[in-house]
PDB file of N, CA and C in Angstrom:
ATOM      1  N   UNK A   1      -1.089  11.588  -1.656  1.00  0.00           N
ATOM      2  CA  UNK A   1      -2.352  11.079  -2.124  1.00  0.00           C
ATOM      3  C   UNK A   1      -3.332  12.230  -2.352  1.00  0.00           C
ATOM      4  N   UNK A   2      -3.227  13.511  -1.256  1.00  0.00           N
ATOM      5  CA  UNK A   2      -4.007  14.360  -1.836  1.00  0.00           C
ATOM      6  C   UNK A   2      -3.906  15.011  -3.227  1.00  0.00           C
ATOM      7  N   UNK A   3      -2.656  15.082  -3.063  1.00  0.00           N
ATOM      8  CA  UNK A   3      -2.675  16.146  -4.279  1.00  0.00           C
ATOM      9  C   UNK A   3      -2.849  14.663  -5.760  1.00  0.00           C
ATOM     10  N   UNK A   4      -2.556  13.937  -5.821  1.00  0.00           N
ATOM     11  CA  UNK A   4      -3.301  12.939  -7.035  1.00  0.00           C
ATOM     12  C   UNK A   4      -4.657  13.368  -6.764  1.00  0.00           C
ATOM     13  N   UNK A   5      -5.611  12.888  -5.879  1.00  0.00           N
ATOM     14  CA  UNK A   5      -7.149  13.215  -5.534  1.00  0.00           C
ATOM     15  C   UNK A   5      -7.609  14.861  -6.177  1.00  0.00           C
ATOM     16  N   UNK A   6      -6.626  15.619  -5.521  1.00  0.00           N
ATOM     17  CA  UNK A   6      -6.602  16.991  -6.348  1.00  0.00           C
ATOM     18  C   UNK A   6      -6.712  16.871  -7.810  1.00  0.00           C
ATOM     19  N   UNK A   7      -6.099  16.415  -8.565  1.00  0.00           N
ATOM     20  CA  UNK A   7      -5.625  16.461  -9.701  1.00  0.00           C
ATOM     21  C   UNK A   7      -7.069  15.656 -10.582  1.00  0.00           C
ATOM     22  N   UNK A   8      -7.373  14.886 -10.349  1.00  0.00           N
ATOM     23  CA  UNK A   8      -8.522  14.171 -10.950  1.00  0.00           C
ATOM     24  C   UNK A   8      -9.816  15.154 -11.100  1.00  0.00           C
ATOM     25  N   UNK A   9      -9.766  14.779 -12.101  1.00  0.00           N
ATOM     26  CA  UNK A   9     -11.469  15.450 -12.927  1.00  0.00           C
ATOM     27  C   UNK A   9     -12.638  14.828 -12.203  1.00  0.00           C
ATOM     28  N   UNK A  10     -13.020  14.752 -10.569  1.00  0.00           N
ATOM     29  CA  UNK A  10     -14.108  14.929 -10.051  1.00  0.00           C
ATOM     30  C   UNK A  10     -14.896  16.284  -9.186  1.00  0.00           C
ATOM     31  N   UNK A  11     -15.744  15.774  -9.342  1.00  0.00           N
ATOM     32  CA  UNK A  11     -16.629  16.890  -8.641  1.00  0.00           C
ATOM     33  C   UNK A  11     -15.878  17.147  -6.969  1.00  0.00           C
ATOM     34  N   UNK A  12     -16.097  18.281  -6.814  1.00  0.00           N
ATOM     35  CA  UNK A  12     -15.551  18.898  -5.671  1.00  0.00           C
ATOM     36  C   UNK A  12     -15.622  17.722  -3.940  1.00  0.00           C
ATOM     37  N   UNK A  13     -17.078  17.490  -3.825  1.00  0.00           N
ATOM     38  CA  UNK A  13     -17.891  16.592  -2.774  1.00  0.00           C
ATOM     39  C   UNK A  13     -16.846  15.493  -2.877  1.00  0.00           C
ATOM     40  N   UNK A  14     -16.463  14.534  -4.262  1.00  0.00           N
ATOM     41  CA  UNK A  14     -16.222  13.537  -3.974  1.00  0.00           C
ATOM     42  C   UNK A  14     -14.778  13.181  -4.026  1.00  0.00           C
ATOM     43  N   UNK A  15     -14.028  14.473  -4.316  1.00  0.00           N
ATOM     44  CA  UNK A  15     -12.799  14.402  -3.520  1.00  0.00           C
ATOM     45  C   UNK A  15     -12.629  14.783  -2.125  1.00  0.00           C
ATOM     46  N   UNK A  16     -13.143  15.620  -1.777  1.00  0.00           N
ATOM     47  CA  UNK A  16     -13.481  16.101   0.244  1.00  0.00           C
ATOM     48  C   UNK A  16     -13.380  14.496   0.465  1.00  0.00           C
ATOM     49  N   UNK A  17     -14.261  13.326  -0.079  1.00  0.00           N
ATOM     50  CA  UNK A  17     -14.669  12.140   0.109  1.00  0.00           C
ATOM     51  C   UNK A  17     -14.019  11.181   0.389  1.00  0.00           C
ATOM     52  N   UNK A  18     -12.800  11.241  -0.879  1.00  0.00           N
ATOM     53  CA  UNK A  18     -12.170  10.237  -1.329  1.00  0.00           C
ATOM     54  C   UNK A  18     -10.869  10.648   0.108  1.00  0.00           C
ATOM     55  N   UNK A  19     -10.832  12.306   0.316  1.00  0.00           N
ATOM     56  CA  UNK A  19      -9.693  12.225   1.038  1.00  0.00           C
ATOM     57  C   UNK A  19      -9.524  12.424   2.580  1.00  0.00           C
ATOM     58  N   UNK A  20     -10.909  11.789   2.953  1.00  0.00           N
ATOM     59  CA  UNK A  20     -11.436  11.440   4.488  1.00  0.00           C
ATOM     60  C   UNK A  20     -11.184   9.900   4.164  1.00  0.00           C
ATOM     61  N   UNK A  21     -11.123   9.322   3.985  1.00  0.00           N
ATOM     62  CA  UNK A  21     -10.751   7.961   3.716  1.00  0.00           C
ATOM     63  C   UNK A  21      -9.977   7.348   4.577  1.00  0.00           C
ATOM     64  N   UNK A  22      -9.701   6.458   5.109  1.00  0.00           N
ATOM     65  CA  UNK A  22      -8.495   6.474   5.845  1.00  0.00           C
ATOM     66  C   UNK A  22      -8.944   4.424   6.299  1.00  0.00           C
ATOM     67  N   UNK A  23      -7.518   3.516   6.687  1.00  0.00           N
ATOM     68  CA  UNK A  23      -8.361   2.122   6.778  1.00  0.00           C
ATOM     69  C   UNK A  23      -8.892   1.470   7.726  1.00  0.00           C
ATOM     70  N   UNK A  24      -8.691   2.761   9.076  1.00  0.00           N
ATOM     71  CA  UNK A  24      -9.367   2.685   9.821  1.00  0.00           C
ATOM     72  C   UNK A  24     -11.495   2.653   9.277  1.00  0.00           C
ATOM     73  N   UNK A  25     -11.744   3.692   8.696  1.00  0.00           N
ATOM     74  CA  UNK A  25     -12.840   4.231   7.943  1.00  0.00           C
ATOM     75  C   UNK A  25     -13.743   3.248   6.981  1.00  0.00           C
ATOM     76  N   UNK A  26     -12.591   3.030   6.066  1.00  0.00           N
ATOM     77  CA  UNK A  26     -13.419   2.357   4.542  1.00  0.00           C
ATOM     78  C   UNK A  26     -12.736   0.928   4.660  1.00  0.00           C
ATOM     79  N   UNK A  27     -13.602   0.106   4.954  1.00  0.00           N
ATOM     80  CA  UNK A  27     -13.205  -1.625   4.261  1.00  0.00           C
ATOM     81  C   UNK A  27     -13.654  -2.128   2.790  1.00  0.00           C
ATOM     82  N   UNK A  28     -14.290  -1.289   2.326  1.00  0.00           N
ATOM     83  CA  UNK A  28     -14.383  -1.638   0.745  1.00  0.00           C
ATOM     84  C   UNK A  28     -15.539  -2.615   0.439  1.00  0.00           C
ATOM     85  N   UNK A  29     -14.807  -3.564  -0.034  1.00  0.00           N
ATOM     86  CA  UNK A  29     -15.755  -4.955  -0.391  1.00  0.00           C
ATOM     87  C   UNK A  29     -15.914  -5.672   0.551  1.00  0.00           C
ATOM     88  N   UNK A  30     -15.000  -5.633   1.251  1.00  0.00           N
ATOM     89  CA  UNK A  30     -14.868  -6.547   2.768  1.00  0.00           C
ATOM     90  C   UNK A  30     -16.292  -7.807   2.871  1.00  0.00           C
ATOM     91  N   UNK A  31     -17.286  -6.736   3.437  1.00  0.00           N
ATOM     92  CA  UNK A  31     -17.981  -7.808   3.700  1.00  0.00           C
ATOM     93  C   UNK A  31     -19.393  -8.190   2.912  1.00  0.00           C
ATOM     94  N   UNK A  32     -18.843  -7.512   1.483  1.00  0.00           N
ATOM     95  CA  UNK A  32     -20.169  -8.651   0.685  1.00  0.00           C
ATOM     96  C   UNK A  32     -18.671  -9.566   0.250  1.00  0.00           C
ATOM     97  N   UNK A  33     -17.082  -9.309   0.589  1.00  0.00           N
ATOM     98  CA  UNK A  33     -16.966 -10.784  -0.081  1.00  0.00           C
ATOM     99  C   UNK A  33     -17.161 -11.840   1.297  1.00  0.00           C
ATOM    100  N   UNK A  34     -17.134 -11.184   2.434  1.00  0.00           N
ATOM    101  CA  UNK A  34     -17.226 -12.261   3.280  1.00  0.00           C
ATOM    102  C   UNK A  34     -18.652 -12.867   3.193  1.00  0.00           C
ATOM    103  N   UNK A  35     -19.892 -12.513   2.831  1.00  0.00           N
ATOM    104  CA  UNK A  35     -20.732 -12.841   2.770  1.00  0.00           C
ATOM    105  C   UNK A  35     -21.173 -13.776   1.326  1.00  0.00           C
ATOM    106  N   UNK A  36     -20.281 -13.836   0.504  1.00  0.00           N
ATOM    107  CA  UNK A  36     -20.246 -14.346  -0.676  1.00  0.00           C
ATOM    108  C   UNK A  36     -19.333 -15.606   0.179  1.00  0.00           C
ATOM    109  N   UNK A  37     -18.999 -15.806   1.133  1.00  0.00           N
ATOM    110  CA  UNK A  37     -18.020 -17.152   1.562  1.00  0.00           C
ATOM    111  C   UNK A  37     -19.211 -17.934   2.110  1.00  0.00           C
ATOM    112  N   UNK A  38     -20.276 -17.456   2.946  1.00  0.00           N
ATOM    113  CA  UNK A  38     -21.363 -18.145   3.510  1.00  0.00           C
ATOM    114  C   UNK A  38     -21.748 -18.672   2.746  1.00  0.00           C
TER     115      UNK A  38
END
């Protein structure tokens, strides 16, 4: 996965970013969709 992340035409910051990630870390949409269920 790094080296794809490597490979992409972003700025330096937001690959460091993308490849601290982990699913412990990032839930995503998670909870505006849970909040879209209320």
């Amino acid at each position: 996965m790094k080296q794809f992340i490597d490979s992409l035409a972003l700025p330096e910051e937001e690959k460091v970013r993308l490849k601290a990630m982990t699913p412990a870390n990032y839930i995503g949409r998670a909870t505006t969709m849970v909040d879209e269920l209320k």
